[in-house]
N, C-alpha and C. Protein backbone atom coordinates (compact mmCIF):
# COMPACT_ATOMS: atom_id res chain seq x y z
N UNK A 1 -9.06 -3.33 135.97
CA UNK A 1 -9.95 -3.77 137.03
C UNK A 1 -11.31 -4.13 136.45
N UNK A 2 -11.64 -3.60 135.55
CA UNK A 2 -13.08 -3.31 134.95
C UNK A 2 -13.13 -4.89 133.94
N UNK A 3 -12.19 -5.44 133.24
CA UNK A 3 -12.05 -6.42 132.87
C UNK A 3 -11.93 -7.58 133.57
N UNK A 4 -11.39 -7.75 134.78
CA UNK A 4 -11.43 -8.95 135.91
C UNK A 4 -13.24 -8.72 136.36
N UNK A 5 -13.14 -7.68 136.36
CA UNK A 5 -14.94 -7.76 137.26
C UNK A 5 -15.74 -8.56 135.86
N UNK A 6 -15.85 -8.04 134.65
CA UNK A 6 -16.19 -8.70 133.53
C UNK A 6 -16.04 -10.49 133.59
N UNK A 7 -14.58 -10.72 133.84
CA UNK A 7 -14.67 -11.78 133.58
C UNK A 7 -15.12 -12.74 134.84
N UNK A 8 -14.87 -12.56 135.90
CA UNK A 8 -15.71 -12.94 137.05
C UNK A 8 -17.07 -12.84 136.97
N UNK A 9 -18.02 -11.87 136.62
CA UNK A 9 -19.15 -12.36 136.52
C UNK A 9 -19.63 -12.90 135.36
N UNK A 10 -18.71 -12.80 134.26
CA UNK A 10 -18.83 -14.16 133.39
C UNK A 10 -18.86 -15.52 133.47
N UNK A 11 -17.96 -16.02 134.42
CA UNK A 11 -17.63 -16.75 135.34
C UNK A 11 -18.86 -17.43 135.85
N UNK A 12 -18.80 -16.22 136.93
CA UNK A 12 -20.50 -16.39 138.13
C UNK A 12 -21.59 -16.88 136.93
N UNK A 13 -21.79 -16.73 136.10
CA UNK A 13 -23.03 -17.03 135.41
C UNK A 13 -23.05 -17.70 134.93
N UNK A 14 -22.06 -18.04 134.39
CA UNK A 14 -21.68 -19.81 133.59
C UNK A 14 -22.17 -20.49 134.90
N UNK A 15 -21.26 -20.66 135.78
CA UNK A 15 -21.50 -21.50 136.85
C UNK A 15 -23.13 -21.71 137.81
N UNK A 16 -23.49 -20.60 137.79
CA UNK A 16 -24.88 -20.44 138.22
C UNK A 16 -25.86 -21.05 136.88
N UNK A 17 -26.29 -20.69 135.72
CA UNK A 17 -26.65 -21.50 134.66
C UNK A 17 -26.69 -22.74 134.24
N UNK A 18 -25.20 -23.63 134.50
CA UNK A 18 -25.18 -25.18 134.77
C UNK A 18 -25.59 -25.37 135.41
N UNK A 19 -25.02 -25.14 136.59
CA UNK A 19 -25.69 -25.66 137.75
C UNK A 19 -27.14 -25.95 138.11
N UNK A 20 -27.85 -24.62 137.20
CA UNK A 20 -29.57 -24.60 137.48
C UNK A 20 -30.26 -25.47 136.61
N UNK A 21 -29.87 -25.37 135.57
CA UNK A 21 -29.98 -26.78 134.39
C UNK A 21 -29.09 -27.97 134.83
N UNK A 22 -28.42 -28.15 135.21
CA UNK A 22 -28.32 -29.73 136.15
C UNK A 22 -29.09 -29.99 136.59
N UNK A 23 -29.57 -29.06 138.06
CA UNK A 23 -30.05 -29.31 138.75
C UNK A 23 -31.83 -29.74 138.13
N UNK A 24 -32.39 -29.15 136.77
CA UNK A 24 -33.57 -29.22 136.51
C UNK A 24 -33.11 -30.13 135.53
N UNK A 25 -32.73 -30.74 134.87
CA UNK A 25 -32.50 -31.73 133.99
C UNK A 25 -32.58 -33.50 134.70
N UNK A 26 -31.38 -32.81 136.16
CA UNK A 26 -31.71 -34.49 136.53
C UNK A 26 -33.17 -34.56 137.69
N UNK A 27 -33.91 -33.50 137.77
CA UNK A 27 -35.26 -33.95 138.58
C UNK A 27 -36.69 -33.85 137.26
N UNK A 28 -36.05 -33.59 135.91
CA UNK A 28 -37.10 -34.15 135.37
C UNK A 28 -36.91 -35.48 134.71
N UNK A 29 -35.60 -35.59 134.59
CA UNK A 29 -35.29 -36.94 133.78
C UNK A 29 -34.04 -37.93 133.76
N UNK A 30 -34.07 -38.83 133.51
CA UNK A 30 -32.72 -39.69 133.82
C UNK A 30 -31.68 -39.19 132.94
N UNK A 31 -30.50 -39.26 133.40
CA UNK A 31 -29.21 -39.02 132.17
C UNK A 31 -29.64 -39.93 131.38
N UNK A 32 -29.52 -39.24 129.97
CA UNK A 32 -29.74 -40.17 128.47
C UNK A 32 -28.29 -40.09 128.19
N UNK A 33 -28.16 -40.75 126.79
CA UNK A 33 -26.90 -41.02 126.47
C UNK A 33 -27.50 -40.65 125.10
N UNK A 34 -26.74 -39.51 124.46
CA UNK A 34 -27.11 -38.89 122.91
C UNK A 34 -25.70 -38.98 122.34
N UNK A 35 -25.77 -40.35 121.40
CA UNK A 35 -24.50 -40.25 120.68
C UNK A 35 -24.05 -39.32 119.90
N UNK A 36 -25.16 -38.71 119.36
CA UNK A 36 -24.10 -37.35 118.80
C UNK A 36 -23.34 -36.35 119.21
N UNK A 37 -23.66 -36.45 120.99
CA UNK A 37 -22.99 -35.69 121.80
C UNK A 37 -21.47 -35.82 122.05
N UNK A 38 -21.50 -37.42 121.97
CA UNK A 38 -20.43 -38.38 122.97
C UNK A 38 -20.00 -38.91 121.61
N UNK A 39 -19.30 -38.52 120.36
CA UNK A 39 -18.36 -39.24 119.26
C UNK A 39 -17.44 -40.38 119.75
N UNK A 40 -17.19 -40.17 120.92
CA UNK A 40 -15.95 -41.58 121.20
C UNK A 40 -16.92 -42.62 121.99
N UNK A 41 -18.14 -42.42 122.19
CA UNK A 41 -19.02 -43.26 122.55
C UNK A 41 -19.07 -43.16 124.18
N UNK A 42 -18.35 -42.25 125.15
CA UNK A 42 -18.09 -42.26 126.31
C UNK A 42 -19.31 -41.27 126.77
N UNK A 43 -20.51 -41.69 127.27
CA UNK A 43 -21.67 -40.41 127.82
C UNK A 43 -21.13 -40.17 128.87
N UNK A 44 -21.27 -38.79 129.20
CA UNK A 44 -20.91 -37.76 130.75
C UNK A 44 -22.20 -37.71 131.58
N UNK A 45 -21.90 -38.14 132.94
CA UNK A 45 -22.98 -38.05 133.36
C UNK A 45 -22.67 -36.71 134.06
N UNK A 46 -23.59 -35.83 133.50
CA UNK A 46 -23.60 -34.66 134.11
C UNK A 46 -23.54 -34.35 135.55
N UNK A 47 -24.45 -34.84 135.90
CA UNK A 47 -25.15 -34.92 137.66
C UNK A 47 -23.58 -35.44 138.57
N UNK A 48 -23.16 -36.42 137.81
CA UNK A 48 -22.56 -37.38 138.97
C UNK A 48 -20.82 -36.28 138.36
N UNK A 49 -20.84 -35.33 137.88
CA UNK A 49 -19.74 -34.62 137.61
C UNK A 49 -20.30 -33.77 138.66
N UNK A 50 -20.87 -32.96 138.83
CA UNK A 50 -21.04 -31.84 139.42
C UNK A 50 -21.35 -32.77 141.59
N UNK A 51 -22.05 -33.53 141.39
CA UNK A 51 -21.66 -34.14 142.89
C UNK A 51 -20.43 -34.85 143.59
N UNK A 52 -19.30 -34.55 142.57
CA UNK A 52 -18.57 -34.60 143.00
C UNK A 52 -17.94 -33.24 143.96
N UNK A 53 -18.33 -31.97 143.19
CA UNK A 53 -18.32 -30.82 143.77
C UNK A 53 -18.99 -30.48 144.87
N UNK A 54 -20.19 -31.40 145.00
CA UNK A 54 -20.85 -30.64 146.15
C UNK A 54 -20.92 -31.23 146.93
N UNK A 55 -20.74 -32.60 146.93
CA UNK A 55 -19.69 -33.80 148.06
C UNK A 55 -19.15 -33.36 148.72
N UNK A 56 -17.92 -31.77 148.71
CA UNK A 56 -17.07 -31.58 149.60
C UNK A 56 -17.71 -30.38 150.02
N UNK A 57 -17.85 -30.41 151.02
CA UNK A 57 -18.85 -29.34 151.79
C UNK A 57 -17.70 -27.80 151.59
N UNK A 58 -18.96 -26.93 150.89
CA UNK A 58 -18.17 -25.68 150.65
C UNK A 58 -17.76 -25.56 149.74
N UNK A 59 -17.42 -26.86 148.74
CA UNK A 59 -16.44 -26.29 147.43
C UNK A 59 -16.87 -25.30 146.45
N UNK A 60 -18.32 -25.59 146.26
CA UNK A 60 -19.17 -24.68 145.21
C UNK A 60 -19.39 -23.49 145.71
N UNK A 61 -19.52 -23.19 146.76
CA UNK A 61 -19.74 -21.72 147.37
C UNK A 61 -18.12 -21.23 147.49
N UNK A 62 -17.02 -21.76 147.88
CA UNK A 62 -15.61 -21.70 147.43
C UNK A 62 -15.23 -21.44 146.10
N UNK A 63 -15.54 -21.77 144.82
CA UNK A 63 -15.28 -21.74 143.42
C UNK A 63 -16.30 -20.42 143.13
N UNK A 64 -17.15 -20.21 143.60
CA UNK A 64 -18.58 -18.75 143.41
C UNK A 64 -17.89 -17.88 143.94
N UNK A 65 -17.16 -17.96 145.04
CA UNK A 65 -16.82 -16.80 145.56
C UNK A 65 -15.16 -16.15 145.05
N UNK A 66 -14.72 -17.49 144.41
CA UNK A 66 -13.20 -17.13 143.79
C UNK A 66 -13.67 -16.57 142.41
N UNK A 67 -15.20 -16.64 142.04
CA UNK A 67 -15.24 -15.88 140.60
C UNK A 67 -15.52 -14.83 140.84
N UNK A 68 -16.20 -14.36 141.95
CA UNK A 68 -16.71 -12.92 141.94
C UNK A 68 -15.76 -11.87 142.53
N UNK A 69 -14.53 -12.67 143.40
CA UNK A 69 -13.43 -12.20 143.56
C UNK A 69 -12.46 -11.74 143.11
N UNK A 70 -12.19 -12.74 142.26
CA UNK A 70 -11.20 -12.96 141.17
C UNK A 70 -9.74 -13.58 142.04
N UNK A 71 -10.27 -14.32 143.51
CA UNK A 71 -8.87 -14.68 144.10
C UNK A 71 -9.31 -16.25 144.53
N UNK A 72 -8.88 -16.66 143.30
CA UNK A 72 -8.87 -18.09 143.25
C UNK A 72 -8.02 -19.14 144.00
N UNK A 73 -7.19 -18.02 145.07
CA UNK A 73 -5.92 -18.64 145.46
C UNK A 73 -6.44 -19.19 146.95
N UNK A 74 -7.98 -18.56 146.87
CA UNK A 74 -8.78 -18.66 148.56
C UNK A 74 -9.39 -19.68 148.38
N UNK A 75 -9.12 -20.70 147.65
CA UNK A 75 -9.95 -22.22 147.37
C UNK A 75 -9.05 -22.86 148.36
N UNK A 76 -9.75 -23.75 149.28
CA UNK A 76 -9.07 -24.88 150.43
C UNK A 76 -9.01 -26.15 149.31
N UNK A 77 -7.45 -26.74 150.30
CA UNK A 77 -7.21 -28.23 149.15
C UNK A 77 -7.75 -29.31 149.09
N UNK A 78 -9.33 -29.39 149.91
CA UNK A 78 -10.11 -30.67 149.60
C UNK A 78 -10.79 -30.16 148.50
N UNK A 79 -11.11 -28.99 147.96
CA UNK A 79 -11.84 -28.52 146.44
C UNK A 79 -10.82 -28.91 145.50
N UNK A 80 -9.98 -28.13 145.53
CA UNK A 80 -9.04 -28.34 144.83
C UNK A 80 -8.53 -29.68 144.32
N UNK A 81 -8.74 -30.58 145.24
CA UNK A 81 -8.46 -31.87 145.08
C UNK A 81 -9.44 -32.71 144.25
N UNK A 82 -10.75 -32.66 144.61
CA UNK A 82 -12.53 -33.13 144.01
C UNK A 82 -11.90 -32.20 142.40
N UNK A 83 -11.44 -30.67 142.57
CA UNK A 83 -11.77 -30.29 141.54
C UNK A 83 -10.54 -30.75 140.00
N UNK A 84 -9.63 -31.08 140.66
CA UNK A 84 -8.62 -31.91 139.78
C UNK A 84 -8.61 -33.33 139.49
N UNK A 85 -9.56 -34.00 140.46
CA UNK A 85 -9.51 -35.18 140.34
C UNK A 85 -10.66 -35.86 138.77
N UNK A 86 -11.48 -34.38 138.35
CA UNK A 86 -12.62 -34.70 137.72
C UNK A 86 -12.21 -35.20 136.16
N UNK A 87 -12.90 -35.73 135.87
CA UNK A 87 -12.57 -36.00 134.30
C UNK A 87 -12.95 -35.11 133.41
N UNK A 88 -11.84 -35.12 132.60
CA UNK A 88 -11.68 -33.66 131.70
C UNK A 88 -12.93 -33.45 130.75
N UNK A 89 -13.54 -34.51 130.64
CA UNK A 89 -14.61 -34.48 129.81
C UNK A 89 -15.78 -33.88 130.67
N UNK A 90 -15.76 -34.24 131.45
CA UNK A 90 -16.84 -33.24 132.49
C UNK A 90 -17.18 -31.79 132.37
N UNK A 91 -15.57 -30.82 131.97
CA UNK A 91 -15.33 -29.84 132.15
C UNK A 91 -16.35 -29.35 130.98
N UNK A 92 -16.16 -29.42 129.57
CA UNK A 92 -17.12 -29.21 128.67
C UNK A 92 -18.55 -29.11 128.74
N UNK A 93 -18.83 -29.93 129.79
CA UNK A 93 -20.34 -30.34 129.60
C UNK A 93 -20.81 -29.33 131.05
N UNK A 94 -19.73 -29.33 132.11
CA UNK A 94 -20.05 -28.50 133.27
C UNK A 94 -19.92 -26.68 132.76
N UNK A 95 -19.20 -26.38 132.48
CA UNK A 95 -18.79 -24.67 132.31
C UNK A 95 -19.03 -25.06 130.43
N UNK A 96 -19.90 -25.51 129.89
CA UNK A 96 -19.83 -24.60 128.71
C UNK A 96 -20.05 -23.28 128.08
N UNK A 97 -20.13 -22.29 128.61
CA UNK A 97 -20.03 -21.05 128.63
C UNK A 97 -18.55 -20.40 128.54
N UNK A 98 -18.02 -21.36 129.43
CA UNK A 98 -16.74 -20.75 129.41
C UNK A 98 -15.49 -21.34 129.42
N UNK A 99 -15.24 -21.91 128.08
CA UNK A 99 -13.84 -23.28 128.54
C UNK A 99 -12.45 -23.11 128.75
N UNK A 100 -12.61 -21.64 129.31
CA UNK A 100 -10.95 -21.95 129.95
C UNK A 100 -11.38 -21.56 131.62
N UNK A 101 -12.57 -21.49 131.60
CA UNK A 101 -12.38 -21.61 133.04
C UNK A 101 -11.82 -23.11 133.76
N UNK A 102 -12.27 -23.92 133.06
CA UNK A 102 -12.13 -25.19 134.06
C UNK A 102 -10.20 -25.57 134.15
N UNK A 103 -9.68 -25.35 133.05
CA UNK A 103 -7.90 -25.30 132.97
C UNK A 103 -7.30 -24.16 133.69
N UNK A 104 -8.11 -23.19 134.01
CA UNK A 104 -7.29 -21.87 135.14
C UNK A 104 -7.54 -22.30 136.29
N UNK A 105 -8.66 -22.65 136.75
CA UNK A 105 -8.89 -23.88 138.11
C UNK A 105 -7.89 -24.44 138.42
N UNK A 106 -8.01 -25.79 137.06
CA UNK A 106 -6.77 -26.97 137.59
C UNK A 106 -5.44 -26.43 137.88
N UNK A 107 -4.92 -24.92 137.02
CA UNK A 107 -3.63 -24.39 136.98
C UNK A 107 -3.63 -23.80 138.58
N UNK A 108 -4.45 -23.09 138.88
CA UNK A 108 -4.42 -22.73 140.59
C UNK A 108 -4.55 -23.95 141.62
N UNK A 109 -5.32 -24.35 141.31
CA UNK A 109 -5.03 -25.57 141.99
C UNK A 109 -4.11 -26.93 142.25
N UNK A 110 -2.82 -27.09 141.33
CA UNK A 110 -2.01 -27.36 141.18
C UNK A 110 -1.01 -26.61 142.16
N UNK A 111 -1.31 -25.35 142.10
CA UNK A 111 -0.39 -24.57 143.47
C UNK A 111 -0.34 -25.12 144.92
N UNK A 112 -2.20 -25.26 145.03
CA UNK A 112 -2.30 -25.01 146.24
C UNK A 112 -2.69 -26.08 146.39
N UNK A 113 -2.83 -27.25 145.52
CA UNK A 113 -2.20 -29.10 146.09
C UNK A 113 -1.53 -29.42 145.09
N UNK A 114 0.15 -29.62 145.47
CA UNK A 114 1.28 -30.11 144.23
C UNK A 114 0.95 -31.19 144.30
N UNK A 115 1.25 -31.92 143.05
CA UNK A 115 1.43 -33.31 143.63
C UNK A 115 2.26 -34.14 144.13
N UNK A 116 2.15 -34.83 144.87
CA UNK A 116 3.42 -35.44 145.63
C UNK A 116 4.39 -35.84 144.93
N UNK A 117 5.61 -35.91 145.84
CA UNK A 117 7.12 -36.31 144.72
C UNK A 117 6.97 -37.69 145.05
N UNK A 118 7.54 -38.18 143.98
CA UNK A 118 7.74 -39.62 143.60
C UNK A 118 9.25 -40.12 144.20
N UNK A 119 9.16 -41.25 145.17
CA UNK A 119 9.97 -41.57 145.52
C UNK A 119 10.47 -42.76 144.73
N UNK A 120 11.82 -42.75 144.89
CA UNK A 120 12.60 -44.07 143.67
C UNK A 120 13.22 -44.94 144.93
């Protein structure tokens, strides 16, 4: 038990930390593009990764509350959806604190929106 609480507010603080440096990065300055960041030449725009999250009313207070929980299974499937739809490169630059959070996400969330079967 003592280890889920650990890693949940490991979690919580990654996510609270980006988020606060997003949020102060894009009201002092425009996204730059630092090639030594971006080797394949592709810049992340930070900002426009994370508004995709907060586009869907609730998702971020939904994903905060599945870390401090540890019941990720209480995410509704319009998060789930914003949160799979994101580009993987996002994930690095959003949770770097913690990079398997963003692949245990997509893995729960894959539950709780399959993707549709393919009709022939």
């Amino acid at each position: 038990m003592g280890s889920k609480v650990s890693f949940s507010m490991i979690l919580l603080a990654s996510l609270w930390a980006v988020t606060f440096a997003t949020e102060r990065v894009a009201q002092v300055q425009p996204p730059a593009t630092i090639p030594a960041l971006f080797p394949l030449g592709l810049p992340i725009d930070l900002v426009k990764c994370w508004s995709s999250l907060f586009n869907v009313e609730g998702c971020v207070l939904q994903i905060s509350n599945s870390i401090l929980s540890g019941k990720f299974e209480n995410l509704e499937a319009p998060c789930c959806k914003v949160f799979s739809s994101l580009d993987a490169n996002c994930w690095p630059q959003m949770f770097p604190l913690n990079p398997f959070f963003p692949p245990y996400l997509k893995e729960i969330c894959a539950r709780i929106v399959p993707n549709p079967p393919t009709h022939k």
